[in-house]
Protein backbone atom coordinates (compact mmCIF):
# COMPACT_ATOMS: atom_id res chain seq x y z
CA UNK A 1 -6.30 -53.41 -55.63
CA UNK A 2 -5.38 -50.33 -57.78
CA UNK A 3 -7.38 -49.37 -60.58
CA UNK A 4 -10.59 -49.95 -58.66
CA UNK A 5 -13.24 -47.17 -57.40
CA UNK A 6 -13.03 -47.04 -53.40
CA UNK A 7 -15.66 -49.70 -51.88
CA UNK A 8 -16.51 -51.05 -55.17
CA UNK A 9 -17.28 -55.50 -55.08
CA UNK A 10 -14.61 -56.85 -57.56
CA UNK A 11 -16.47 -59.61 -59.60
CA UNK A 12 -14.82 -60.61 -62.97
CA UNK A 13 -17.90 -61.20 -65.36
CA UNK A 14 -16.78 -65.35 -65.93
CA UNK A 15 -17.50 -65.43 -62.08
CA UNK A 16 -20.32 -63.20 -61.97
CA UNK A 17 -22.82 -66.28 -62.58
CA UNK A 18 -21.40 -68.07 -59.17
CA UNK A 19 -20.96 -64.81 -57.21
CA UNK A 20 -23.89 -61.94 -58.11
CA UNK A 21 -25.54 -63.30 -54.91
CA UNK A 22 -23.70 -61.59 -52.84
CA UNK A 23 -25.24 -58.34 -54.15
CA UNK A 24 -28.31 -56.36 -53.03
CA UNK A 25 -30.73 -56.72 -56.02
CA UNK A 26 -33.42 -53.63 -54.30
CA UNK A 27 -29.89 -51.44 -54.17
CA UNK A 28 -28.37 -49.30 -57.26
CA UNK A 29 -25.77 -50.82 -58.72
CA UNK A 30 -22.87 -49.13 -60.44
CA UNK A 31 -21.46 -51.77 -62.86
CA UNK A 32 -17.84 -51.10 -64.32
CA UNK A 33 -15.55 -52.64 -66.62
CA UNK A 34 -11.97 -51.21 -67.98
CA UNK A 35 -14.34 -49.90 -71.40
CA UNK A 36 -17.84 -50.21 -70.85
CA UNK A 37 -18.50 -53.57 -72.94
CA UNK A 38 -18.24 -55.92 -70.61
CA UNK A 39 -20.09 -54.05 -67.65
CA UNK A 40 -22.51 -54.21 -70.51
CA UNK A 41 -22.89 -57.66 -70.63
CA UNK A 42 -22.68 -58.27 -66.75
CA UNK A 43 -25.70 -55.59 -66.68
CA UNK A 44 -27.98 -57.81 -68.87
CA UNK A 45 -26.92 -60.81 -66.90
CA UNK A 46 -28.35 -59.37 -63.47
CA UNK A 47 -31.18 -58.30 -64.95
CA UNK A 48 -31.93 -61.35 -66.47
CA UNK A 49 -31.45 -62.11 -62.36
CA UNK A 50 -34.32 -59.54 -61.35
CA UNK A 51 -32.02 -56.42 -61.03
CA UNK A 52 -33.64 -53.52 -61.75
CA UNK A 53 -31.65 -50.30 -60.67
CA UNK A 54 -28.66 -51.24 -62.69
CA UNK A 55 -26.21 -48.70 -64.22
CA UNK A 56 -23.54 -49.03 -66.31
CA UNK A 57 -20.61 -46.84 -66.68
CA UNK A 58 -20.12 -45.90 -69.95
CA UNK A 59 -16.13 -45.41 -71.04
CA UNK A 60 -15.46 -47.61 -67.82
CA UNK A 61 -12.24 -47.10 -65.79
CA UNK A 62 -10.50 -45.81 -69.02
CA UNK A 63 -12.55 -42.71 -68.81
CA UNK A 64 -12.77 -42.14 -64.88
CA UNK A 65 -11.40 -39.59 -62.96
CA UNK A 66 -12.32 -40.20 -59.46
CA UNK A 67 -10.15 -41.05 -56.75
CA UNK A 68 -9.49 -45.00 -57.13
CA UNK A 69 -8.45 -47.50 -55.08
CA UNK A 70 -4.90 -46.47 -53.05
CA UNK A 71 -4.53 -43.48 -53.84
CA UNK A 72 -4.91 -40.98 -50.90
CA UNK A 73 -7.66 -38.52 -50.99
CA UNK A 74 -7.09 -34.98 -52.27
């Protein structure tokens, strides 16, 4: 659970072809990997799905600074 953005859907991209359901396709969606490469990939995949607002985080969690999952807010 660490090393996750607060309220963000875990899906590792080998199960994002059995899972991406459960997301909104009409909502933004903030996709993040540990680098950037992989959220890469899982972006073209949803779009491929008919996701249109999709944004990936470039530098992933390597370069983020926010508050992340467990830690208390400052």
């Amino acid at each position: 659970r660490s090393h996750r953005i607060p309220g963000a859907k875990l899906i590792p991209l080998p199960q994002l072809a059995g899972h991406y359901q459960e997301l909104d396709p009409t909502k933004p969606t903030l996709v993040v990997c540990e680098h950037g490469m992989r959220s890469l990939r899982a972006c073209s995949f949803l779009g491929s799905k008919g996701f249109s607002r999709l944004y990936n985080m470039v530098g992933g969690m390597s370069e983020y600074l926010g508050r992340q999952e467990g830690e208390s807010a400052k």
